[in-house]
C-alpha atoms as a PDB file:
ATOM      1  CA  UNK A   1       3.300  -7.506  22.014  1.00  0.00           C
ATOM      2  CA  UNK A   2       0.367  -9.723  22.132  1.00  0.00           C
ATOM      3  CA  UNK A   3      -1.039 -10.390  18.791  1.00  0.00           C
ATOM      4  CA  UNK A   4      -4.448  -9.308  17.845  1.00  0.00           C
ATOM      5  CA  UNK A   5      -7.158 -12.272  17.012  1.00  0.00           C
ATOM      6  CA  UNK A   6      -8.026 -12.035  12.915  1.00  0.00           C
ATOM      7  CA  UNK A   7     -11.908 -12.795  13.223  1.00  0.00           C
ATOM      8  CA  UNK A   8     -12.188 -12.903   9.977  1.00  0.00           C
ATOM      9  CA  UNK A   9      -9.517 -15.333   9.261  1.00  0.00           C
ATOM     10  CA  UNK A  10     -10.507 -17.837  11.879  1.00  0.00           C
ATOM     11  CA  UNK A  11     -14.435 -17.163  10.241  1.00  0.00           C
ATOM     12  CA  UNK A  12     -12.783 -18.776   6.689  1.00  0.00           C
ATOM     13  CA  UNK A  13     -10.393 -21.032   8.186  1.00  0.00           C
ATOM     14  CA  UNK A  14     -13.545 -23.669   7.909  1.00  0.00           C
ATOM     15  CA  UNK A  15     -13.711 -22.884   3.850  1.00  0.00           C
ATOM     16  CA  UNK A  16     -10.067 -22.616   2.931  1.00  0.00           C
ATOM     17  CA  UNK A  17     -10.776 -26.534   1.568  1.00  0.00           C
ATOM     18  CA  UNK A  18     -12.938 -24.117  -0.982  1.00  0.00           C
ATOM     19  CA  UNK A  19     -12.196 -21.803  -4.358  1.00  0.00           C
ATOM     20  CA  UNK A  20     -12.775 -18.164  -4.111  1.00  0.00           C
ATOM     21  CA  UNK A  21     -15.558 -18.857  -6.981  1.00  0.00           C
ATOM     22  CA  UNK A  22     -17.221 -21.568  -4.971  1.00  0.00           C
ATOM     23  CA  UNK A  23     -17.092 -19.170  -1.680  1.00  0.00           C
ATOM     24  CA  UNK A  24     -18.589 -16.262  -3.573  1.00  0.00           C
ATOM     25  CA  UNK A  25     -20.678 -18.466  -5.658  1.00  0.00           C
ATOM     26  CA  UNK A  26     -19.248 -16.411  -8.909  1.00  0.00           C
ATOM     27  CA  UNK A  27     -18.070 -18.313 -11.746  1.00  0.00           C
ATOM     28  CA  UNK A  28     -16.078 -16.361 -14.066  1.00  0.00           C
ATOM     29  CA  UNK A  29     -15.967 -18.152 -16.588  1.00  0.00           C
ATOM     30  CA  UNK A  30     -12.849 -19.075 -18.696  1.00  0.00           C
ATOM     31  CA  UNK A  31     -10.783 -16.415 -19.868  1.00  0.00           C
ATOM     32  CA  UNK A  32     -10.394 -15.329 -23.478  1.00  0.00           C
ATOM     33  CA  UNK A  33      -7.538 -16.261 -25.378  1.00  0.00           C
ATOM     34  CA  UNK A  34      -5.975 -12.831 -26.066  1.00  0.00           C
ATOM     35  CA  UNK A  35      -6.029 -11.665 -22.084  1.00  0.00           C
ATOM     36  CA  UNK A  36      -3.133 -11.029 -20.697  1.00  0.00           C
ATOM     37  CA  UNK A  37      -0.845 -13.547 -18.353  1.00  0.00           C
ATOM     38  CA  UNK A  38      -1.951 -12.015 -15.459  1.00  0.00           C
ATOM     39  CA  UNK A  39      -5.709 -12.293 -16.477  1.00  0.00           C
ATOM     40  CA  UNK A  40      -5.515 -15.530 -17.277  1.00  0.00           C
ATOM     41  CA  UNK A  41      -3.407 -16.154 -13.835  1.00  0.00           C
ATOM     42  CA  UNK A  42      -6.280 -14.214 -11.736  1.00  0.00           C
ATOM     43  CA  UNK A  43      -9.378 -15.921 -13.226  1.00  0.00           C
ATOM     44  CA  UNK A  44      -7.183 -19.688 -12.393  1.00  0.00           C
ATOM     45  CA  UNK A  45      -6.542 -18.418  -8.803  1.00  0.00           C
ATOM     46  CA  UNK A  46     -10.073 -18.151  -8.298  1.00  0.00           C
ATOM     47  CA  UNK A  47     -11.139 -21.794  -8.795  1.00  0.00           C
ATOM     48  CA  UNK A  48      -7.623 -22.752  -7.018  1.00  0.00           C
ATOM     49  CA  UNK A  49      -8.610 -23.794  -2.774  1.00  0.00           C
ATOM     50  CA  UNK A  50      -7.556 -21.221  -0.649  1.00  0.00           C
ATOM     51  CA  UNK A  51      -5.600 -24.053   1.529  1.00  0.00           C
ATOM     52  CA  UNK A  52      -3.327 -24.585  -1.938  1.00  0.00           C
ATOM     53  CA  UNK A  53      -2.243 -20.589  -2.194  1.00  0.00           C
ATOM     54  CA  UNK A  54       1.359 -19.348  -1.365  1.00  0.00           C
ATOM     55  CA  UNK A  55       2.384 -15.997  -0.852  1.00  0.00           C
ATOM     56  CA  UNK A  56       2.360 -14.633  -4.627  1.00  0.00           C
ATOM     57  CA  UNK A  57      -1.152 -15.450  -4.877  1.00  0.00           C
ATOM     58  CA  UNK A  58      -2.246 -13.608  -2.256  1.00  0.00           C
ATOM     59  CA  UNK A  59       0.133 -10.784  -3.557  1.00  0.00           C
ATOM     60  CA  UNK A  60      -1.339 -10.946  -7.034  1.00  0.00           C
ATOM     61  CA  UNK A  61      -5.068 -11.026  -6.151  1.00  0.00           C
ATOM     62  CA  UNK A  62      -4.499  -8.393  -3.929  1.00  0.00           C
ATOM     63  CA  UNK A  63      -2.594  -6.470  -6.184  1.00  0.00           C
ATOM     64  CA  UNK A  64      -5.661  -6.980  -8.568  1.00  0.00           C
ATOM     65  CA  UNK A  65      -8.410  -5.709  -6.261  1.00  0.00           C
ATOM     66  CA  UNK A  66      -9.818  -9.381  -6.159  1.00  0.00           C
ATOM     67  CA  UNK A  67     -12.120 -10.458  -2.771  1.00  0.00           C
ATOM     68  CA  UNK A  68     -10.487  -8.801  -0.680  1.00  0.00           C
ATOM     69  CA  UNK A  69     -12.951  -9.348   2.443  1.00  0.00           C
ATOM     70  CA  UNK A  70     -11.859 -13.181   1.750  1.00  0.00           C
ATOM     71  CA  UNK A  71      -8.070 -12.517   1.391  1.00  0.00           C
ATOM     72  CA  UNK A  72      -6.949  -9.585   3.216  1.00  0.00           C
ATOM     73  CA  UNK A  73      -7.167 -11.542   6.619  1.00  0.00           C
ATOM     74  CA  UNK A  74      -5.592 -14.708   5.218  1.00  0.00           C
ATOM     75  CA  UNK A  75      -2.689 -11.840   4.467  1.00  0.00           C
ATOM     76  CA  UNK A  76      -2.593 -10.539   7.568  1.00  0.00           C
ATOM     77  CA  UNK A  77      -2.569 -14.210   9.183  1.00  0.00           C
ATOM     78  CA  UNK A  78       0.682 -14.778   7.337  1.00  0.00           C
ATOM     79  CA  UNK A  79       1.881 -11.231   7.777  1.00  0.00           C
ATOM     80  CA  UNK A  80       1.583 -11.846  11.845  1.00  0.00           C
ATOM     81  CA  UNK A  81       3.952 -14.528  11.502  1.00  0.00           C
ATOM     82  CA  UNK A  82       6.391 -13.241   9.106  1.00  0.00           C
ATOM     83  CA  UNK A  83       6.010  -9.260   7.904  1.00  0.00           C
ATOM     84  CA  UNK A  84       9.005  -9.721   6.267  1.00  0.00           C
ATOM     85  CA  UNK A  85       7.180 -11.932   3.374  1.00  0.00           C
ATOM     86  CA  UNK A  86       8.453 -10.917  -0.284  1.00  0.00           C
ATOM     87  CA  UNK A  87       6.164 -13.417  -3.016  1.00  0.00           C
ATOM     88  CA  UNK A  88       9.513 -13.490  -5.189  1.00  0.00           C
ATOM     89  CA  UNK A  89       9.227  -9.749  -5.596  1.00  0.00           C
ATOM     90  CA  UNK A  90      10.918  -7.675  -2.843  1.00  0.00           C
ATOM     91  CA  UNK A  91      11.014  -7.217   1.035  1.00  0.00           C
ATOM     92  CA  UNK A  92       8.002  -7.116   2.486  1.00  0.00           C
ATOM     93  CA  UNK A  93       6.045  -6.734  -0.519  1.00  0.00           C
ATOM     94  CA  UNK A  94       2.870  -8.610   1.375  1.00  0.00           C
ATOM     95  CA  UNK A  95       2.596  -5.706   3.748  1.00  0.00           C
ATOM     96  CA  UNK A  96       2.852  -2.985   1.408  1.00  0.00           C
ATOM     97  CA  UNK A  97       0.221  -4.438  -0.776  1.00  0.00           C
ATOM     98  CA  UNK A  98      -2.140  -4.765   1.965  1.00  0.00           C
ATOM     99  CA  UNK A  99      -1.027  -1.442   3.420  1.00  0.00           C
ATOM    100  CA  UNK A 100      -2.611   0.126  -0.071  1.00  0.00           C
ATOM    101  CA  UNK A 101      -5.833  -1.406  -0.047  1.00  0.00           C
ATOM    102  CA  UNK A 102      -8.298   1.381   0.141  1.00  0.00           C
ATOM    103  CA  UNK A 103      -9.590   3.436   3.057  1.00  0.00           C
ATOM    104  CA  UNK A 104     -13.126   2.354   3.040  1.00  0.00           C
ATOM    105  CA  UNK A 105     -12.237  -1.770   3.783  1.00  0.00           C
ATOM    106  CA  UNK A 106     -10.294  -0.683   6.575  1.00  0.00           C
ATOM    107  CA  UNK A 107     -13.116   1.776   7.736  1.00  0.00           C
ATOM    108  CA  UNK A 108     -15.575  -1.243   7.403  1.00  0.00           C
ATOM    109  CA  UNK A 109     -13.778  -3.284   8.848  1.00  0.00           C
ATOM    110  CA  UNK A 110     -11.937  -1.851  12.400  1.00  0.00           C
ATOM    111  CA  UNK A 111     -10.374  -5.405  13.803  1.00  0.00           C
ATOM    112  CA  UNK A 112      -7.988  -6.255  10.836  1.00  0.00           C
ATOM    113  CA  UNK A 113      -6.835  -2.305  11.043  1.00  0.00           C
ATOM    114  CA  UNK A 114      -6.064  -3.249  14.235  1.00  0.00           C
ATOM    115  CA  UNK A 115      -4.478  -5.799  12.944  1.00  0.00           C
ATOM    116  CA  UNK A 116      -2.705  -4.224  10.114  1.00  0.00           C
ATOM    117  CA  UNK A 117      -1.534  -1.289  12.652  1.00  0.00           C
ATOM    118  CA  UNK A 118       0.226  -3.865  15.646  1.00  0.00           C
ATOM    119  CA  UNK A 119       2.128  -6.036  11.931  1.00  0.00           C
ATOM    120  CA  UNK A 120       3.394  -1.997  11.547  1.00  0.00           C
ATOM    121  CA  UNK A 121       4.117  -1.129  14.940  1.00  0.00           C
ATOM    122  CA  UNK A 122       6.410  -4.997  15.132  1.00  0.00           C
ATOM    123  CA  UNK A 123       8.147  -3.722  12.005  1.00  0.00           C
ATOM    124  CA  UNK A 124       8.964  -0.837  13.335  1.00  0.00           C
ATOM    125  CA  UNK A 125       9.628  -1.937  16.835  1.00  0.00           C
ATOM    126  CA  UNK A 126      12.564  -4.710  15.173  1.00  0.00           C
ATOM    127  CA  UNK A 127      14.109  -1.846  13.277  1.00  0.00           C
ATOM    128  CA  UNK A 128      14.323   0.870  15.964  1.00  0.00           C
ATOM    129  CA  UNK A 129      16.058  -2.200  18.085  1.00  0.00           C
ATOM    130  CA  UNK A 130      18.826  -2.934  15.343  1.00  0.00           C
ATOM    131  CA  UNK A 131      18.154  -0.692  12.020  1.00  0.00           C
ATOM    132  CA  UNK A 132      20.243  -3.782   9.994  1.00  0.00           C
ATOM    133  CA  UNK A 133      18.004  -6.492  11.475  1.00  0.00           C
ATOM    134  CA  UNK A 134      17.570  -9.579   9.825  1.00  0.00           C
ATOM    135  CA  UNK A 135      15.352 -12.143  10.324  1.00  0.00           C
ATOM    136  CA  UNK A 136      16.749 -15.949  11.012  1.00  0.00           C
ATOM    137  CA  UNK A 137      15.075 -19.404  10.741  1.00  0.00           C
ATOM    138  CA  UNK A 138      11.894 -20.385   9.835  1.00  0.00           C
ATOM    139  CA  UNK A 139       9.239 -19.598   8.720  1.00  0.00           C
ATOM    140  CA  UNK A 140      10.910 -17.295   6.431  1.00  0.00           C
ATOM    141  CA  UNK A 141      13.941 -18.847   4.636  1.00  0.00           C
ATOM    142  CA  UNK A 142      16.291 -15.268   4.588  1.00  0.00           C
ATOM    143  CA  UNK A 143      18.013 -15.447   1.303  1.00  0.00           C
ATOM    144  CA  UNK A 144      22.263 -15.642   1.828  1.00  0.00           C
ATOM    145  CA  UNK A 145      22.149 -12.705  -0.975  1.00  0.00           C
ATOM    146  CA  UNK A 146      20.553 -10.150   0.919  1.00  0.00           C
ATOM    147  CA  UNK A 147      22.116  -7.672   3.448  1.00  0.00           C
ATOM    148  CA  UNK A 148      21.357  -5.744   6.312  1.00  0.00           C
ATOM    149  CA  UNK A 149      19.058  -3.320   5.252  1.00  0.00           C
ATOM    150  CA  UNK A 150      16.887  -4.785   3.336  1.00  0.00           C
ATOM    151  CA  UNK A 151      14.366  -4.760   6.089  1.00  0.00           C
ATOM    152  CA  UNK A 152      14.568  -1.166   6.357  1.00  0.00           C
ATOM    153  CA  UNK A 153      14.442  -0.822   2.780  1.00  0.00           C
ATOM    154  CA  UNK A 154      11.102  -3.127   2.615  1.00  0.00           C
ATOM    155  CA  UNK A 155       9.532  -0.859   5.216  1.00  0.00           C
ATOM    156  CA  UNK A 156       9.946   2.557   3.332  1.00  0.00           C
ATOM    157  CA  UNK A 157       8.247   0.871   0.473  1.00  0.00           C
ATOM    158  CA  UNK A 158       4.675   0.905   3.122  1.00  0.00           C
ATOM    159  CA  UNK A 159       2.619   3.578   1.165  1.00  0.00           C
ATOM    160  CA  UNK A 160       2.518   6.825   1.826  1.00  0.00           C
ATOM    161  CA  UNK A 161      -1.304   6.442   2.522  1.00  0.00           C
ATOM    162  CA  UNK A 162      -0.936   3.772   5.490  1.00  0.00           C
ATOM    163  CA  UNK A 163       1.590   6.652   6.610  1.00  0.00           C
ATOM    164  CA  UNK A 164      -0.561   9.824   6.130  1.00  0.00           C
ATOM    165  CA  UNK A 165      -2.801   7.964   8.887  1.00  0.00           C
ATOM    166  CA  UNK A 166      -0.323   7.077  11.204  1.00  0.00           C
ATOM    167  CA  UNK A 167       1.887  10.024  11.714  1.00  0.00           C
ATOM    168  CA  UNK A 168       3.197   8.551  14.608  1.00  0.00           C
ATOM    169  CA  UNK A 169       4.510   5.471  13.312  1.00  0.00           C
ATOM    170  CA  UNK A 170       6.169   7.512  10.503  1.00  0.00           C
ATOM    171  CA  UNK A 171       7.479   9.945  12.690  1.00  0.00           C
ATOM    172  CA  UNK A 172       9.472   6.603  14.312  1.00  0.00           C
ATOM    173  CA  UNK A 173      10.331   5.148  10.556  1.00  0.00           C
ATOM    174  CA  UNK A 174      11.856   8.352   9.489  1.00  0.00           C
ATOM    175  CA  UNK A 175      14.259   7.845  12.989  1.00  0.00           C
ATOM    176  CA  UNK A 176      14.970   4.419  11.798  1.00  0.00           C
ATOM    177  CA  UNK A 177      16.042   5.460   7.927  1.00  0.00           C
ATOM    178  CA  UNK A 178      18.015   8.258   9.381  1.00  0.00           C
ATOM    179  CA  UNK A 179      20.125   5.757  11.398  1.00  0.00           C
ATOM    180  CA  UNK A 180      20.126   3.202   9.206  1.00  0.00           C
ATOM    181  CA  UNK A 181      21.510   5.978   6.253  1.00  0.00           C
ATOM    182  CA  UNK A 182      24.130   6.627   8.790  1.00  0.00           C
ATOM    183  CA  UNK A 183      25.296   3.272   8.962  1.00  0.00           C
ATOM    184  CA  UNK A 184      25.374   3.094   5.444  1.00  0.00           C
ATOM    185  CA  UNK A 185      22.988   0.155   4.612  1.00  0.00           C
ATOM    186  CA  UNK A 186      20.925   2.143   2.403  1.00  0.00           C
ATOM    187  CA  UNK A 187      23.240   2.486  -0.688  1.00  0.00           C
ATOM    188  CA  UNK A 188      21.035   0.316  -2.634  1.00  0.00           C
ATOM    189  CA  UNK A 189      17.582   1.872  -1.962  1.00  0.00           C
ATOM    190  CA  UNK A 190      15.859   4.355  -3.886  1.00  0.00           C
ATOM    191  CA  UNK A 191      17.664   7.563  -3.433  1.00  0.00           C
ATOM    192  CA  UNK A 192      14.119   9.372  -4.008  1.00  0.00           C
ATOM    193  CA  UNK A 193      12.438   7.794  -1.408  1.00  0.00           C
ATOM    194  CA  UNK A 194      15.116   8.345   1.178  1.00  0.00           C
ATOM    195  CA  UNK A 195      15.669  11.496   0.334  1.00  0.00           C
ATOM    196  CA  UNK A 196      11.673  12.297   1.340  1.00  0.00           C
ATOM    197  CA  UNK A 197      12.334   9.779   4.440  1.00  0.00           C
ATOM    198  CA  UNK A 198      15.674  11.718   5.393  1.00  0.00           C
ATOM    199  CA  UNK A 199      13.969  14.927   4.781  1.00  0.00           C
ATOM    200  CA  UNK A 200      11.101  13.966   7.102  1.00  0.00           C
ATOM    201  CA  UNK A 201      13.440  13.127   9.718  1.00  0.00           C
ATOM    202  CA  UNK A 202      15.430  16.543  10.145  1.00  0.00           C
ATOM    203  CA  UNK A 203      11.530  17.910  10.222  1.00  0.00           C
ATOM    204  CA  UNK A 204      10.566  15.815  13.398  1.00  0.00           C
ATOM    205  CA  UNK A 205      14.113  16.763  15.110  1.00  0.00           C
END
C-alpha cells in the first residue's frame, strides 16, 4: 500500500525545534500547586520542543484534548511507521487515541482521515494475513512478554466511533476476532468486548 503524504506534518517538521506554547504563542503559565500530576505534566509538555517528545507525550496531550491540529499529524507520522505503538500503556494505544478524536477535526481536515483510514486498513490487512501476527525488529522493540494476540487485542480497543464510520473495515475486524477466538489467542482480552466483536461477526455471515 503506498502511504499517504501527512501535509500537515511535513508543514511543522520546520518548527519541531519549537514548544507547543512558542508555536501557538500561548503561555500558560505555571501551574498551581494543588493540580493534579497530569496537569502539572500537560502544562510542562507544552514548553517541552516537539523534536524532544516520545510516544506518551503525544498519547497524553492527545488524551487531554491539547493542539491537536499541531499533534495529531506528528501521531499519525509515527503511527505510519509503527501502528502497533503502546506509550507504556497497551497495544496500540496511539491509534486508538487518535481514532477518538472528534468528528469535526477529521471533517476539517480530509488528508490526515485519509491518513488515519490507510494506518486502519494496514492493521487490518496484517491481521486478516496471520490473526497472531507480531511485529519484529525495529522500530518497535516487541516486548518477549507479550503473545500472539495482542495485536488483535490492540485493534478491538479502536473506538467504536472510528468503527460506526467505517462499516467496512469493521465488517473485516469482526472476521479477524472470530478467527483469532478460534485459535484461542484471545483468552486474555476483555470478554465484553469480544463478545460484541463475536456477536458482530455471526451478523455479517
Amino acid at each position: 500500500m503506498t502511504r499517504r503524504k501527512n501535509k500537515s506534518a511535513d508543514r511543522l517538521a520546520a518548527l519541531t525545534h519549537m514548544s507547543l506554547q512558542q508555536i501557538e504563542n500561548d503561555d500558560w503559565g505555571d501551574p498551581d500547586p494543588d493540580d493534579t500530576g497530569l496537569v502539572k505534566r500537560c502544562m510542562w509538555l507544552r514548553r517541552k520542543p516537539l523534536d524532544e517528545f516520545d510516544d506518551a507525550d503525544l498519547y497524553d496531550l492527545i488524551m487531554q484534548r491539547i493542539s491537536w491540529p499541531i499533534l495529531v499529524p506528528m501521531a499519525l507520522s509515527r503511527l505510519a511507521v509503527d501502528p502497533w505503538l503502546d506509550c507504556d500503556v497497551v497495544t496500540a494505544v496511539l491509534l486508538r487515541t487518535v481514532a477518538r478524536v472528534k468528528d469535526e477535526y477529521w471533517q476539517a481536515n480530509p488528508d490526515q482521515t485519509a491518513e488515519l483510514e490507510g494506518i486502519v486498513e494496514r492493521v487490518i490487512g496484517l491481521l486478516e494475513d496471520d490473526p497472531g501476527y507480531m511485529p519484529a525488529g525495529q522500530p518497535h522493540e516487541w516486548p518477549s512478554e507479550w503473545f500472539p494476540g495482542d495485536t488483535v487485542d490492540g485493534a478491538m480497543g479502536i473506538p467504536e466511533c472510528y468503527w460506526q464510520a467505517h462499516p467496512g473495515q469493521f465488517a473485516r475486524m469482526c472476521d479477524v476476532v472470530a478467527r483469532a477466538s478460534e485459535a484461542g489467542l484471545l483468552d486474555g482480552t476483555s470478554r465484553a468486548l469480544r463478545a460484541l466483536y463475536l456477536q458482530a461477526a455471526k451478523l455479517n455471515d
